[in-house]
Protein backbone atom coordinates (compact mmCIF):
# COMPACT_ATOMS: atom_id res chain seq x y z
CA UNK A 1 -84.40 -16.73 -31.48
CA UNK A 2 -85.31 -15.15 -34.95
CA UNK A 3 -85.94 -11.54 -34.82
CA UNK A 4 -87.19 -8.98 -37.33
CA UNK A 5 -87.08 -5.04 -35.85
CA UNK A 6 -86.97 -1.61 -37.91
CA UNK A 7 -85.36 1.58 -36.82
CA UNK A 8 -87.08 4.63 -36.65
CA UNK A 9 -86.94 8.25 -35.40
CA UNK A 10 -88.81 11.23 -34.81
CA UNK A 11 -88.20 14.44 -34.03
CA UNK A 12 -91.44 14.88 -31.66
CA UNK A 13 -92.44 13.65 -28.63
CA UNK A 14 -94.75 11.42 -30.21
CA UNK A 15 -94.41 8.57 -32.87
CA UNK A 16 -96.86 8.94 -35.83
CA UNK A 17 -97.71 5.07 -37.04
CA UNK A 18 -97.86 6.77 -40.47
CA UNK A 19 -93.74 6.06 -40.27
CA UNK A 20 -94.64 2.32 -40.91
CA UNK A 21 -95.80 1.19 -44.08
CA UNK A 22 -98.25 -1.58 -44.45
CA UNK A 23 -95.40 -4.23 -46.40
CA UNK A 24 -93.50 -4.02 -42.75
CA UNK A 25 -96.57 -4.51 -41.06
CA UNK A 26 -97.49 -7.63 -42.76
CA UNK A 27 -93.93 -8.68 -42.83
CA UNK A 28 -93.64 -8.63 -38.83
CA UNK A 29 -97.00 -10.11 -38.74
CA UNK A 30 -95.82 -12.98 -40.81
CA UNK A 31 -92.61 -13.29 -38.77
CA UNK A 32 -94.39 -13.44 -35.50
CA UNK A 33 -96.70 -16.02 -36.67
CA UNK A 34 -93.43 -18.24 -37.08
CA UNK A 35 -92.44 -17.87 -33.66
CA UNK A 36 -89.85 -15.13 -34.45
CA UNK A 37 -89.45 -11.90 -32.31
CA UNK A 38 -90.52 -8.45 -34.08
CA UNK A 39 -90.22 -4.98 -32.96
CA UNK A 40 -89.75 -1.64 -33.42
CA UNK A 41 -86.79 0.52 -31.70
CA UNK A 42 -87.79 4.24 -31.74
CA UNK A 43 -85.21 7.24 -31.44
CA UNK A 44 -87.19 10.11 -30.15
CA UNK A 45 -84.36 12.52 -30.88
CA UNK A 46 -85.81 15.61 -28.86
CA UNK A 47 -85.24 13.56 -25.68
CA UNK A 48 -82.08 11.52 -26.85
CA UNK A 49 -83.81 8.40 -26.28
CA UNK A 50 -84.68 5.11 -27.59
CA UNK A 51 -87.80 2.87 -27.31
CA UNK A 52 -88.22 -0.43 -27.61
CA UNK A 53 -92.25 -1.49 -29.19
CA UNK A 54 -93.12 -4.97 -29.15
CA UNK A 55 -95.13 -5.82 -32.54
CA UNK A 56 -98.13 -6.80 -29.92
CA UNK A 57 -97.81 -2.64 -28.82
CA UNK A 58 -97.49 -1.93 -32.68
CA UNK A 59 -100.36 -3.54 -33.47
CA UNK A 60 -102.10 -2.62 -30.38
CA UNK A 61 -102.08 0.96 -31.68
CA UNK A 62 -102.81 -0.02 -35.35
CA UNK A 63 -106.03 -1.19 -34.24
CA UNK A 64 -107.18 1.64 -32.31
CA UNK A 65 -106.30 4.02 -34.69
CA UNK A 66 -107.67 1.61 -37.26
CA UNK A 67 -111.09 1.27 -35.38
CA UNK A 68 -110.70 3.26 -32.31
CA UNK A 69 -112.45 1.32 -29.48
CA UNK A 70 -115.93 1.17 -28.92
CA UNK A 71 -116.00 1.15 -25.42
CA UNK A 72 -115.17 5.21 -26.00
CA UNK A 73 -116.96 6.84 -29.05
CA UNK A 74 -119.13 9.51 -27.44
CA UNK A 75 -122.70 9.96 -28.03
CA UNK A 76 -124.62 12.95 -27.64
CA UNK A 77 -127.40 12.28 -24.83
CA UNK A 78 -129.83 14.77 -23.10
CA UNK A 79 -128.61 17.26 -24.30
CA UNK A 80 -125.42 17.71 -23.98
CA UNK A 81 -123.06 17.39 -27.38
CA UNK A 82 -120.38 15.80 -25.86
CA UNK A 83 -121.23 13.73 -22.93
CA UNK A 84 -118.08 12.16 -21.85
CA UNK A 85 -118.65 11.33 -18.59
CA UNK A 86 -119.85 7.64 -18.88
CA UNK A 87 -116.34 6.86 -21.22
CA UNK A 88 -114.63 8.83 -18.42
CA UNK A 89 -116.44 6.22 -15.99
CA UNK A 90 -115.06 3.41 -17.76
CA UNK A 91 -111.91 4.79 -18.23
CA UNK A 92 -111.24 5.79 -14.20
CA UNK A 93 -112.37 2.10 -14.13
CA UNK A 94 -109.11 0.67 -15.74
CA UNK A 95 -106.15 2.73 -13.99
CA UNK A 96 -105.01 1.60 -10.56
């Protein structure tokens, strides 16, 4: 099985996708579309740890941050500036 991955690390507890440049992007994208395995393995060196991303993650939170999703932009109804309570709805929806 081909693969394609790309090291990274932070120093954080989170990963900013700013760390991956479009080029690598497009390159996984490319390899995936000819049946070859990408990823990214993350060392989150605060913790000592490493993650493994699948490109489908990766580009999973490309997207979002990309678009967001629309099920969750908040409108301002009767009132009240940030009504969050139907994306809340929708969000208890999803978790177990």
């Amino acid at each position: 099985v081909p693969i394609c991955f790309d090291a990274k690390e932070c120093a954080t507890d989170t990963f900013t996708m700013r760390n991956i440049h479009e080029h690598q992007i497009k390159f996984m994208s490319d390899f995936e579309k000819q049946d070859g395995v990408s990823f990214l393995v993350i060392m989150f060196t605060g913790r000592n740890r490493l993650y493994y991303m699948r490109f489908s993650e990766l580009e999973g939170f490309l997207e979002r941050a990309k678009n967001g999703h629309p099920n969750y932009f908040v409108e301002s109804k009767g009132g009240a500036l940030v009504h969050y309570l139907e994306p809340l709805s929708r969000d208890l929806s999803g978790h177990d």
